[in-house]
C-alpha atoms as a PDB file:
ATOM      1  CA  UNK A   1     -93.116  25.721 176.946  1.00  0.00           C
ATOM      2  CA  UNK A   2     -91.933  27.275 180.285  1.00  0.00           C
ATOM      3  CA  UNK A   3     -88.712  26.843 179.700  1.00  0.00           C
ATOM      4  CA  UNK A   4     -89.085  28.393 176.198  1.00  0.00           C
ATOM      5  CA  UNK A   5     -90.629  31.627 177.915  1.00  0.00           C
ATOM      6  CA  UNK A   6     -87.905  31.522 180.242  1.00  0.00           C
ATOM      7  CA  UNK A   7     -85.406  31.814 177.547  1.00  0.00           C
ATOM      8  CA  UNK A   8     -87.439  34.931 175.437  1.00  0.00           C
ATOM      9  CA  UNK A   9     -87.826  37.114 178.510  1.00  0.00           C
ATOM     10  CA  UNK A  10     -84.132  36.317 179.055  1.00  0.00           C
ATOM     11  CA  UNK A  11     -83.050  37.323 176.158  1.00  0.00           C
ATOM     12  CA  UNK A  12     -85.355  40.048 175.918  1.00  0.00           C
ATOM     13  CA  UNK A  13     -83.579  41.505 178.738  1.00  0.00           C
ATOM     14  CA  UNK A  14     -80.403  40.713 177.168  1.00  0.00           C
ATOM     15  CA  UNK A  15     -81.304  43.298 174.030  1.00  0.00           C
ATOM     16  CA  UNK A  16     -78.972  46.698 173.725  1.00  0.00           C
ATOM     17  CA  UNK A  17     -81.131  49.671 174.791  1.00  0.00           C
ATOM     18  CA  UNK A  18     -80.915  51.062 171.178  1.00  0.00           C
ATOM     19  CA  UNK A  19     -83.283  48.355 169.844  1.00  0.00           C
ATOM     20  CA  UNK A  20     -86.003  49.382 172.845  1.00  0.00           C
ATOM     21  CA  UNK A  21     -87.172  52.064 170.646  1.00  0.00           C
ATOM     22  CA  UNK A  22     -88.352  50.422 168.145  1.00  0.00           C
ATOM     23  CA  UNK A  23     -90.054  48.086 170.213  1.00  0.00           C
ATOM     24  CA  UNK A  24     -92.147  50.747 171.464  1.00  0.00           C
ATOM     25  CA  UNK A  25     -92.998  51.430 168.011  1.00  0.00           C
ATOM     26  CA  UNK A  26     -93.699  48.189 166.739  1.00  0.00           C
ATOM     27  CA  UNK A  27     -95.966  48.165 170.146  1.00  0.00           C
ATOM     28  CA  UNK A  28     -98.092  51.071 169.327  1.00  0.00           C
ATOM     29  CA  UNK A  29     -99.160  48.951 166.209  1.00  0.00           C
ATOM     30  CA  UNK A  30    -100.788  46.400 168.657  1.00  0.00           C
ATOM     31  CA  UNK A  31    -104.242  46.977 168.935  1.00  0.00           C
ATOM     32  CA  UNK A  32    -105.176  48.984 171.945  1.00  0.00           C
ATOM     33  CA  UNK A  33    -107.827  46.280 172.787  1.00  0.00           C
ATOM     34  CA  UNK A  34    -104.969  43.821 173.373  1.00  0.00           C
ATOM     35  CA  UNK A  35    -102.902  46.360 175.286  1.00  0.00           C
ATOM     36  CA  UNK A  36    -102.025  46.323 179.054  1.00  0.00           C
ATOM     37  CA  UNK A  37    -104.161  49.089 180.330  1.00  0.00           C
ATOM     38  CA  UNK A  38    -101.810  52.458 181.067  1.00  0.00           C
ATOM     39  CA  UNK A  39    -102.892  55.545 182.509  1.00  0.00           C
ATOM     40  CA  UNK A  40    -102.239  58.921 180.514  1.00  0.00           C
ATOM     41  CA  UNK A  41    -102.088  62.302 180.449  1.00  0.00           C
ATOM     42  CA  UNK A  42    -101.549  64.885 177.697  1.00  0.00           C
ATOM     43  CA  UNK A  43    -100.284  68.300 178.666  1.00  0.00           C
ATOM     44  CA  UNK A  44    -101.161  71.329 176.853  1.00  0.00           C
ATOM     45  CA  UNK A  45     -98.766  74.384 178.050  1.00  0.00           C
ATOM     46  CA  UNK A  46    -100.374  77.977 177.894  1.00  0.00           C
ATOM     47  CA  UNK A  47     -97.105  80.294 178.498  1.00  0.00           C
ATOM     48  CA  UNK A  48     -96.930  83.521 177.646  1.00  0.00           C
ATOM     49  CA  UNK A  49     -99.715  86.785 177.763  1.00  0.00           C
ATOM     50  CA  UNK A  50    -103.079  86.255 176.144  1.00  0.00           C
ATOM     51  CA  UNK A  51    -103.945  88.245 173.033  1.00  0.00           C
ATOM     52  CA  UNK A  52    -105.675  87.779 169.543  1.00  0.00           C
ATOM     53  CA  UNK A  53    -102.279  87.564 167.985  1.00  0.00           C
ATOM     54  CA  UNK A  54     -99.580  89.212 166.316  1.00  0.00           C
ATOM     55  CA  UNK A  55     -96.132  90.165 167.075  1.00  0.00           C
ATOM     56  CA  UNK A  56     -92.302  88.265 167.376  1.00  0.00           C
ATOM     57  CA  UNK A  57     -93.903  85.370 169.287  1.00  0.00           C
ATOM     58  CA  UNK A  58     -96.765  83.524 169.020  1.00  0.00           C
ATOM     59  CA  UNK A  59     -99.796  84.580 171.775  1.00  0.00           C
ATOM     60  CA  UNK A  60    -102.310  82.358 173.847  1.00  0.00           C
ATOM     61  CA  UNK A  61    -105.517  82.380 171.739  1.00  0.00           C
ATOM     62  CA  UNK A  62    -108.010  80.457 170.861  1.00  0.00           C
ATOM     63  CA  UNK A  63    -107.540  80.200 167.087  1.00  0.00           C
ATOM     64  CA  UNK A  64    -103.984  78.854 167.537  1.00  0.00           C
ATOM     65  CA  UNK A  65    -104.904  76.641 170.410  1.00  0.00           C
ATOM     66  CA  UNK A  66    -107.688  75.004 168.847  1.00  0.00           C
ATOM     67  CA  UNK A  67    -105.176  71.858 167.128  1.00  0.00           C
ATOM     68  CA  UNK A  68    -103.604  71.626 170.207  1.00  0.00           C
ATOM     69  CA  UNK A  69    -106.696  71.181 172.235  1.00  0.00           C
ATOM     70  CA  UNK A  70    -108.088  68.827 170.236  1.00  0.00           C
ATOM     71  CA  UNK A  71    -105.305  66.340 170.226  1.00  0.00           C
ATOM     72  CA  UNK A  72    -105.011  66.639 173.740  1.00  0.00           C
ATOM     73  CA  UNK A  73    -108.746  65.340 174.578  1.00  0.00           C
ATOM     74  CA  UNK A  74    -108.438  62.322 172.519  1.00  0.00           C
ATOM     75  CA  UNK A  75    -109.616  59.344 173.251  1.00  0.00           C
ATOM     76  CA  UNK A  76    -108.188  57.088 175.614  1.00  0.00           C
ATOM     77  CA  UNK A  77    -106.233  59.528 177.823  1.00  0.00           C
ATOM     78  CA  UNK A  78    -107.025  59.637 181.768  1.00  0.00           C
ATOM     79  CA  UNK A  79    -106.752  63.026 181.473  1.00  0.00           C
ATOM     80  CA  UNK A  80    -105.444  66.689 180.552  1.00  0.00           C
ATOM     81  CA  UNK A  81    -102.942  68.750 182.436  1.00  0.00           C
ATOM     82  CA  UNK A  82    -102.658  72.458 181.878  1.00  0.00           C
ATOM     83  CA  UNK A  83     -99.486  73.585 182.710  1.00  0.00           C
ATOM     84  CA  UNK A  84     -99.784  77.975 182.964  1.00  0.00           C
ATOM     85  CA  UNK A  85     -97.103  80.686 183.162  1.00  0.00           C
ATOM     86  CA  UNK A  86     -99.281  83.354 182.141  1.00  0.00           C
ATOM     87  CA  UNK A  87     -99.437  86.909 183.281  1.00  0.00           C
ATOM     88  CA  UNK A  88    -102.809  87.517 181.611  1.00  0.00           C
ATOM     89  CA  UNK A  89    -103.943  89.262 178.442  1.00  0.00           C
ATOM     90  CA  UNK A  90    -107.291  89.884 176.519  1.00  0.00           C
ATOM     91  CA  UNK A  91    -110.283  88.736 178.599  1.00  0.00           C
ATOM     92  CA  UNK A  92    -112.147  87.612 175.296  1.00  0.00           C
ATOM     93  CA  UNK A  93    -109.597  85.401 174.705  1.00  0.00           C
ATOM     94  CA  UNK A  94    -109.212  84.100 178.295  1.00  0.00           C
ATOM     95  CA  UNK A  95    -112.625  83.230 178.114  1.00  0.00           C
ATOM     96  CA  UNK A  96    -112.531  81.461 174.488  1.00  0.00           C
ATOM     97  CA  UNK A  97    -110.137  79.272 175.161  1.00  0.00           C
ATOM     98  CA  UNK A  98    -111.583  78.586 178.815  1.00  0.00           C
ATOM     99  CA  UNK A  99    -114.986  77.856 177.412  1.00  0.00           C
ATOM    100  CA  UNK A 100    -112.688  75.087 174.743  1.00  0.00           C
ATOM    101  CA  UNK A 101    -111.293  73.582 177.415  1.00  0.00           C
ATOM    102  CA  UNK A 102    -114.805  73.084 179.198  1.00  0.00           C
ATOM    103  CA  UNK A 103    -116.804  71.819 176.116  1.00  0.00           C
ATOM    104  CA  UNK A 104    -113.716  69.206 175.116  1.00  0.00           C
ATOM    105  CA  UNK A 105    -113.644  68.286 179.042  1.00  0.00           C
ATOM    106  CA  UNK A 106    -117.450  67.679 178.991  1.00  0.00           C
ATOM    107  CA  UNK A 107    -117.734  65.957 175.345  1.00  0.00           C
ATOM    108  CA  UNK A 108    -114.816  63.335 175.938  1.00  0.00           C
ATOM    109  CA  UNK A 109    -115.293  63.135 179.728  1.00  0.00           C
ATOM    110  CA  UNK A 110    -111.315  63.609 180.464  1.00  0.00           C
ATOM    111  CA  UNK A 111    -110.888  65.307 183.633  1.00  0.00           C
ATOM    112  CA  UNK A 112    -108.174  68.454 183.367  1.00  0.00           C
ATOM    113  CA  UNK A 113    -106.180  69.815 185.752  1.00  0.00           C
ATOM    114  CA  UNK A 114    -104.358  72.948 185.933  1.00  0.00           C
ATOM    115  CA  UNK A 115    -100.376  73.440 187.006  1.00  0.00           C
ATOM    116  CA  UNK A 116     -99.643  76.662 187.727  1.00  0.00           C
ATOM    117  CA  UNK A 117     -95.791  77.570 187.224  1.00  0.00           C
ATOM    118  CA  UNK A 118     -94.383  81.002 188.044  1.00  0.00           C
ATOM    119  CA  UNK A 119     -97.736  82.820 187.034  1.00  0.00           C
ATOM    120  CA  UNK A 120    -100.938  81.870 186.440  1.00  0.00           C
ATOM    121  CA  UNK A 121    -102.323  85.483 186.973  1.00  0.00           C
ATOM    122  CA  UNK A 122    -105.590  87.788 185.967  1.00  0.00           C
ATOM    123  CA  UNK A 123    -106.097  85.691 182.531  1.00  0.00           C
ATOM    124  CA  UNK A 124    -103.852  83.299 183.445  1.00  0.00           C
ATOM    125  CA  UNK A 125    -105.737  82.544 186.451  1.00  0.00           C
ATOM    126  CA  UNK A 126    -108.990  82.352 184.240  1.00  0.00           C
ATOM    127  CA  UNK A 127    -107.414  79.355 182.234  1.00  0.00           C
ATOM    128  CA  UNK A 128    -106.701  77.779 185.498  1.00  0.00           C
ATOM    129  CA  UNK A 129    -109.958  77.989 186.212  1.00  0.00           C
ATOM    130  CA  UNK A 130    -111.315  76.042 183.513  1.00  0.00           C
ATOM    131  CA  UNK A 131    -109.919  73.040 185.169  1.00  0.00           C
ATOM    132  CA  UNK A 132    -111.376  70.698 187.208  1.00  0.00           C
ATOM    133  CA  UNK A 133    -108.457  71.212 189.593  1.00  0.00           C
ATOM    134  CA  UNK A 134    -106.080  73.466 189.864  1.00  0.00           C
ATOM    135  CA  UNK A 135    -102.390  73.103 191.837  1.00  0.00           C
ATOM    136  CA  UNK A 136     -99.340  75.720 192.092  1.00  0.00           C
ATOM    137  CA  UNK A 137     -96.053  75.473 193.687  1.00  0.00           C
ATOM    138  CA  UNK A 138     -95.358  77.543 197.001  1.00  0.00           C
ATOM    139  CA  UNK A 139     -94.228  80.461 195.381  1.00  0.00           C
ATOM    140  CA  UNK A 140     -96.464  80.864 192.404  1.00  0.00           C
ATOM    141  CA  UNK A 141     -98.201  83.715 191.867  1.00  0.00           C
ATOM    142  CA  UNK A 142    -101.865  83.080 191.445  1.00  0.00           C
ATOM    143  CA  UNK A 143    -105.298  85.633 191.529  1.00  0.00           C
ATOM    144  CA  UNK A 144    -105.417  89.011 190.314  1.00  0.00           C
ATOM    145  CA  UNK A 145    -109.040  88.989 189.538  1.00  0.00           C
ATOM    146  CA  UNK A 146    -109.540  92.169 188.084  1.00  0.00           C
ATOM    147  CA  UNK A 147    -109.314  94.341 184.720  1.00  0.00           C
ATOM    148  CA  UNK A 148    -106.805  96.744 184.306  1.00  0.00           C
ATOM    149  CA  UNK A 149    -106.161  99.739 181.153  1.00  0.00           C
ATOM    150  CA  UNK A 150    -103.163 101.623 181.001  1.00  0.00           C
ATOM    151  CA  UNK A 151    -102.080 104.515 179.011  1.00  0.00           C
ATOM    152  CA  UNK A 152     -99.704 107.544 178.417  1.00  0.00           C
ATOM    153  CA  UNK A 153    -101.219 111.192 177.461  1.00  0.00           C
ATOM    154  CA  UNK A 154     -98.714 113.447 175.602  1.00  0.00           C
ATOM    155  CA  UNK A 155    -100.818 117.053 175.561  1.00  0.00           C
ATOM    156  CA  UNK A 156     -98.061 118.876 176.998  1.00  0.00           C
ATOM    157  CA  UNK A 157     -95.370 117.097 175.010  1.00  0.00           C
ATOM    158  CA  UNK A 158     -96.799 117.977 171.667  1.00  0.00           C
ATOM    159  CA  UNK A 159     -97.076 121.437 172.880  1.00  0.00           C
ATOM    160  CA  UNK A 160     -93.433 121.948 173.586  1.00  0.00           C
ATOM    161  CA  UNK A 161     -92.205 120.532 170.001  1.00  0.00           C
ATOM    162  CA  UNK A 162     -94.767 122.372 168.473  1.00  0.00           C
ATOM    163  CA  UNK A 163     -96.961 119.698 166.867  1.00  0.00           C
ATOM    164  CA  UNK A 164    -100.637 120.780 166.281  1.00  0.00           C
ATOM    165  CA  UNK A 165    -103.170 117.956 166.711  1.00  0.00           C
ATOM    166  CA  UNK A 166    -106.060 117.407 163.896  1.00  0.00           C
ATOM    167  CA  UNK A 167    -108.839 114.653 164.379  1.00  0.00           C
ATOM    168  CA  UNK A 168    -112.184 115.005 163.046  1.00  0.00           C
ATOM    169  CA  UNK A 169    -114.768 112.732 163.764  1.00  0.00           C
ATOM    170  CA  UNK A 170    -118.465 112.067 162.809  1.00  0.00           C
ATOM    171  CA  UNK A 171    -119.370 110.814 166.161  1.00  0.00           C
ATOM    172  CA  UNK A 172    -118.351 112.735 169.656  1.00  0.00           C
ATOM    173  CA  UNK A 173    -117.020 109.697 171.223  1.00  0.00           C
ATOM    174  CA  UNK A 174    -114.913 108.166 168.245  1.00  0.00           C
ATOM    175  CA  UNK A 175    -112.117 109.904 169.653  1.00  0.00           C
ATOM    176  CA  UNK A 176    -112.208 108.883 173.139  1.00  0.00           C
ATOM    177  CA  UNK A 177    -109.148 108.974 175.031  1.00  0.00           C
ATOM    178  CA  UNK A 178    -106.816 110.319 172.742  1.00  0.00           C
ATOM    179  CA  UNK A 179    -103.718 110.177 174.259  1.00  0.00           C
ATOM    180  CA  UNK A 180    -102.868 113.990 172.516  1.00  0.00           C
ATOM    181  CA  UNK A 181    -105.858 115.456 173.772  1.00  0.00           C
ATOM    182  CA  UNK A 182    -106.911 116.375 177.568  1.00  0.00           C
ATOM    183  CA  UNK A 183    -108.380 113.791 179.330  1.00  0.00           C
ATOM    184  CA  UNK A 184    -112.392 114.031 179.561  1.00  0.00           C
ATOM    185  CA  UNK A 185    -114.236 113.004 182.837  1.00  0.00           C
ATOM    186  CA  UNK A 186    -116.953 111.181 180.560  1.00  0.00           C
ATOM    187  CA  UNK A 187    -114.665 109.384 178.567  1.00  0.00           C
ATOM    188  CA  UNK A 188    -112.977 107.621 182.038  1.00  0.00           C
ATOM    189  CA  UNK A 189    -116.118 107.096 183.428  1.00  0.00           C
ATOM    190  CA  UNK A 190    -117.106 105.185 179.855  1.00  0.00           C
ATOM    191  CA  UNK A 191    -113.853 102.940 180.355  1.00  0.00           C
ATOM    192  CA  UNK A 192    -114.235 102.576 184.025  1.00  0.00           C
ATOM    193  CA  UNK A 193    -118.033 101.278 183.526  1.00  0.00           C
ATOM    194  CA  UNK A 194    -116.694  98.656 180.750  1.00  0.00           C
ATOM    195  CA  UNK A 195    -114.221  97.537 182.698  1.00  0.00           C
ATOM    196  CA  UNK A 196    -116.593  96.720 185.301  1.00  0.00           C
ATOM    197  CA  UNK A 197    -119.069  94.841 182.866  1.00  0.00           C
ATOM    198  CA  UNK A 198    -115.729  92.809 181.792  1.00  0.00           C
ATOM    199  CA  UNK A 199    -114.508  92.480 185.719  1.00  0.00           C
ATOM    200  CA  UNK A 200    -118.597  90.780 186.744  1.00  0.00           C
ATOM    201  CA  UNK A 201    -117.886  88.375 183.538  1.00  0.00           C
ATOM    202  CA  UNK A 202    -114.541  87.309 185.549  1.00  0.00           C
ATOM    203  CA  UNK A 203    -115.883  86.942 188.726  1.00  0.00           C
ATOM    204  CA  UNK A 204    -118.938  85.295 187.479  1.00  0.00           C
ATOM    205  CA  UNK A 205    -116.968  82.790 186.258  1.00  0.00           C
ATOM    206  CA  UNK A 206    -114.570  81.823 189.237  1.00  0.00           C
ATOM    207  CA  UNK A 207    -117.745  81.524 191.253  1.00  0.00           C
ATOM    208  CA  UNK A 208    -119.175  79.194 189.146  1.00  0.00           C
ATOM    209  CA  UNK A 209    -116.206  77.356 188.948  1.00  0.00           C
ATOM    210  CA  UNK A 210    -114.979  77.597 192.479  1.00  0.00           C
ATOM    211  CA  UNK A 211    -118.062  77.046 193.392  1.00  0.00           C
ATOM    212  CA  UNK A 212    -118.105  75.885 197.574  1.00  0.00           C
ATOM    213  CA  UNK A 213    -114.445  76.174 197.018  1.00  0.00           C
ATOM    214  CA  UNK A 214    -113.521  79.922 198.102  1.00  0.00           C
ATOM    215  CA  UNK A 215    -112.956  80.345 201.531  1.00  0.00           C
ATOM    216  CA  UNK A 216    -112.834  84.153 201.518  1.00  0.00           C
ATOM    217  CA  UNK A 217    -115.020  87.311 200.896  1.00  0.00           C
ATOM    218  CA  UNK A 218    -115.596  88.473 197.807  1.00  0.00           C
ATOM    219  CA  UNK A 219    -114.466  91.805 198.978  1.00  0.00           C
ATOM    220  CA  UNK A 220    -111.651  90.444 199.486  1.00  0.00           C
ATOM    221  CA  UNK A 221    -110.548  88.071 196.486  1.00  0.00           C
ATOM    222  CA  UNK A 222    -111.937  90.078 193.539  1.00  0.00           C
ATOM    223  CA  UNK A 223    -109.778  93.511 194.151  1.00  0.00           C
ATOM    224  CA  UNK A 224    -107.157  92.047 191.412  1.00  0.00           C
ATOM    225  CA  UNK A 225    -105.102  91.429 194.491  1.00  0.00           C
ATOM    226  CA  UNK A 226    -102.488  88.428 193.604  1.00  0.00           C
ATOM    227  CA  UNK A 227    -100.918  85.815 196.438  1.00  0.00           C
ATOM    228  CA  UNK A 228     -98.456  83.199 196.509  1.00  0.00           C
ATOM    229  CA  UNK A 229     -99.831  79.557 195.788  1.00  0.00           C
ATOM    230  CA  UNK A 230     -99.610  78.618 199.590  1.00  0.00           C
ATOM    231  CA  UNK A 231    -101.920  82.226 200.334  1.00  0.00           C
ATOM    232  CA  UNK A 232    -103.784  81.034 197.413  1.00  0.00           C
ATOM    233  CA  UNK A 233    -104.483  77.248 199.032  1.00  0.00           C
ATOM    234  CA  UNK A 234    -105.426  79.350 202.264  1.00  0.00           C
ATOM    235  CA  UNK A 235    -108.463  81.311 199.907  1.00  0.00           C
ATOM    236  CA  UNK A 236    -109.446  78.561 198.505  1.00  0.00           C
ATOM    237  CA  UNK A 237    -107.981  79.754 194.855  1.00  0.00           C
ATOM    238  CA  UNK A 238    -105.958  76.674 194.546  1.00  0.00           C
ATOM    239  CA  UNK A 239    -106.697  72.763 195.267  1.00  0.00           C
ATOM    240  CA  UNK A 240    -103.275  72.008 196.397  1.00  0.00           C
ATOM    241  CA  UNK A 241     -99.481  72.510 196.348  1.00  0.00           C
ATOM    242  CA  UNK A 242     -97.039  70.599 194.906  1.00  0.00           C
ATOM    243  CA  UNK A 243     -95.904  69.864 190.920  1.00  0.00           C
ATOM    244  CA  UNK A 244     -97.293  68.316 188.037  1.00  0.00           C
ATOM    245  CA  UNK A 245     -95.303  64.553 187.659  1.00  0.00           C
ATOM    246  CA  UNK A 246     -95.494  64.805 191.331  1.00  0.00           C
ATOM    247  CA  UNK A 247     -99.506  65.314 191.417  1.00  0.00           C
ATOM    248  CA  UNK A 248     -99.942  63.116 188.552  1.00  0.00           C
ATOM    249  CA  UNK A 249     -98.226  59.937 189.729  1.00  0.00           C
ATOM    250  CA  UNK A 250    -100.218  59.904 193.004  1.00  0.00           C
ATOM    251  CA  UNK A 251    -103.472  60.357 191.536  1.00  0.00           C
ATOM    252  CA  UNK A 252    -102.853  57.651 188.667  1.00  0.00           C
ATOM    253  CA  UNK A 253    -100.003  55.448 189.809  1.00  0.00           C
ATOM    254  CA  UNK A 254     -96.179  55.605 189.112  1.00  0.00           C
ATOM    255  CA  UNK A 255     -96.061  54.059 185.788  1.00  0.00           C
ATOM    256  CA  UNK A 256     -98.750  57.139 184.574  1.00  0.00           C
ATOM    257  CA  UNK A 257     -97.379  58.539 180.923  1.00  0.00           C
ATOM    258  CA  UNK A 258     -96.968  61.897 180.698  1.00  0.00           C
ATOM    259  CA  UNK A 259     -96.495  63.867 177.732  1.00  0.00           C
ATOM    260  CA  UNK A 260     -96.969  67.270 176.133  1.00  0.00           C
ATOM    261  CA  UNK A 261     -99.040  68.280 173.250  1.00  0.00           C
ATOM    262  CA  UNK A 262     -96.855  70.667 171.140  1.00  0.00           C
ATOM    263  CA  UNK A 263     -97.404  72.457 167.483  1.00  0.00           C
ATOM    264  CA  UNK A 264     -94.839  72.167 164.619  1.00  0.00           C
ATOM    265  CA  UNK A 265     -92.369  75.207 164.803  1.00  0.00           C
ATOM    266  CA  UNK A 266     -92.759  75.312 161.112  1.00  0.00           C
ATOM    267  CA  UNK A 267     -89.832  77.294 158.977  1.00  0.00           C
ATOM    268  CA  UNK A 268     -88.345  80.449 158.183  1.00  0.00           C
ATOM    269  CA  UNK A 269     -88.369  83.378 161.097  1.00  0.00           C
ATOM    270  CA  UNK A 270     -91.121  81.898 162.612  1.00  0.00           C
ATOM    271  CA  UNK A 271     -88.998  78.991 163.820  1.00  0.00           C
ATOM    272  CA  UNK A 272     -86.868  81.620 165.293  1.00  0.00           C
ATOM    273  CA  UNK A 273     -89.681  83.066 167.332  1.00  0.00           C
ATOM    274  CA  UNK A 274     -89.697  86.104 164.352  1.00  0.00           C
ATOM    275  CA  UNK A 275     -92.680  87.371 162.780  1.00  0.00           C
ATOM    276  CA  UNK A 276     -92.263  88.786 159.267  1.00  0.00           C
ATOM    277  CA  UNK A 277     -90.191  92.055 158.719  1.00  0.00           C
ATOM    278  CA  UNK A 278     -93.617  93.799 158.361  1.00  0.00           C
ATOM    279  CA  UNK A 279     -94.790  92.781 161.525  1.00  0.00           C
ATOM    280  CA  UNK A 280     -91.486  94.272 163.384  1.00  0.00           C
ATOM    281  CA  UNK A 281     -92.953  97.555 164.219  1.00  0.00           C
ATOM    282  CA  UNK A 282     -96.427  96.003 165.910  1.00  0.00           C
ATOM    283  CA  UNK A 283     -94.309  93.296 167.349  1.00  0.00           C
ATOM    284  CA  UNK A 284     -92.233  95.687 169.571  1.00  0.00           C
ATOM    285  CA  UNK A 285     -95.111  97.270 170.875  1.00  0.00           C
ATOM    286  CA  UNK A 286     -96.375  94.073 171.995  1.00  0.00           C
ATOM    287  CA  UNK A 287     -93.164  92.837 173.178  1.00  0.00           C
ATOM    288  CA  UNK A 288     -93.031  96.045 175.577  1.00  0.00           C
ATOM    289  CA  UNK A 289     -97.159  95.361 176.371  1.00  0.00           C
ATOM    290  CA  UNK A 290     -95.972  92.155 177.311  1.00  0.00           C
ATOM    291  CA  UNK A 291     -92.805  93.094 179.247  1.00  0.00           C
ATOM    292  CA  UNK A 292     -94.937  94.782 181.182  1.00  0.00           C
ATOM    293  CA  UNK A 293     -97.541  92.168 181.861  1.00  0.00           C
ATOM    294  CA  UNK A 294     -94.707  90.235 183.700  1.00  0.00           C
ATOM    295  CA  UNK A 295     -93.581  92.829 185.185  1.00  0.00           C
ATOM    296  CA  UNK A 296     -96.135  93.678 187.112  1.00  0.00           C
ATOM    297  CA  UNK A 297     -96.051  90.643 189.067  1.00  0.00           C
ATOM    298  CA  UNK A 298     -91.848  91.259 189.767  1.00  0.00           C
ATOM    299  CA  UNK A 299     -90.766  88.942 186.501  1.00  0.00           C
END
């Protein structure tokens, strides 16, 4: 008998590496009662800026991310790794898919941890936050806890080519801050005190999740200010530095499976990262919105 195990592990060894894939297969079919116990993770990557939807390429939301989510926290994985390059976005959204990622975490009991890349910024930084750690390279931007509008106003340059404006209205504030009309003082101050309900949503919610974590004021960390990862390690807005296979094998050993959680690319223009010809006009307004996201933050 030894001798015969002697000779199949020999000439298991002995087997081209073409035929090892299908050995994994055939493995898989094994059930997972029977199986040598492996630890993995599933990674779910949230690139790009966070918005409802709409435009050439597809947004962070939670509507699209819902699949992806749930295939991640299934059953049997050590845990979840969020890896972020995100520069922010809508702070509804940012908190949908935030609040997903807690209720999954909590219902399976799968820790997640959070890897940020070049960005994980504003609502990037809110995703980050939903994790039970969170880790960023050196040079990673992290932070900018804060809300932010931005606009153009074109009174003047109606005026010179002689374009009359005409808006009528059955409420006075259905109009507010029309970009071809003069700025009101009232209509800032209504945007400026939303912005600060939306801003004490944010901050309530790193607090909560930081909790015993932060290690500077408040004054200090929620001015939408944004650091490096190593500053951010220093404030307490990251765990640790370093990178996600490199985290991941010294938490759960060196034989710890990795892999990421992706959604069919589908057909057509949307393979191609195209919306629909309809969409084209929308989409380059978001693609500059977006642009401008990263650029804030020198990308």
């Amino acid at each position: 008998m030894a001798l015969l195990g002697a000779c199949v592990k020999l000439d298991i060894k002995a087997l081209p590496p073409y035929i090892w894939p299908m050995i994994k297969t055939l493995l898989r079919l094994i059930p997972s009662k029977w199986r040598k116990k492996t630890n993995s993770i599933n990674v779910v990557r949230l690139q790009g800026a966070i918005s409802a939807g709409g435009g050439l390429r597809p947004a962070l939301n939670a509507k699209d991310l819902e699949p992806l989510l749930k295939r991640a926290f299934k059953k049997g994985v050590s845990g979840v790794a969020l890896a972020i390059n995100c520069p922010g976005g809508s702070p509804v959204q940012s908190s949908l898919i935030a609040a997903r990622i807690r209720a999954l975490s909590t219902e399976h009991k799968i820790p997640v941890y959070a890897f940020c890349e070049d960005v994980a910024a504003s609502g990037g930084y809110w995703l980050a936050c939903s994790a039970d750690e969170i880790y960023a390279d050196e040079s990673s931007i992290v932070g900018s806890i804060g809300v932010i509008a931005a606009g153009f106003g074109f009174v003047d340059a109606i005026k010179k080519i002689g374009v009359e404006r005409r808006v009528y209205t059955s409420g006075t504030s259905k109009s507010i801050l029309d970009p071809f009309k003069p700025e009101k003082e009232e209509d800032v101050k209504r945007l400026l005190d939303l912005q600060e309900d939306v801003h004490e949503g944010f901050k309530a919610y790193v607090r909560k999740r930081r909790a015993g974590k932060l290690k500077a004021e408040e004054a200090d960390l929620f001015t939408g200010a944004f650091w490096t990862g190593k500053r951010g390690l220093e404030l307490g807005l990251v765990d640790g530095l370093g990178h996600m296979h490199e985290i991941l094998r010294h938490k759960f050993g060196e034989k710890v499976e990795i892999s990421e959680v992706s959604a069919p690319k589908g057909w057509g223009l949307k393979r191609l990262g195209l919306g629909s010809a309809i969409d084209l006009p929308d989409a380059a307004i978001n693609a500059l919105e977006t642009r401008a996201m990263w650029s804030r933050f020198g990308l």
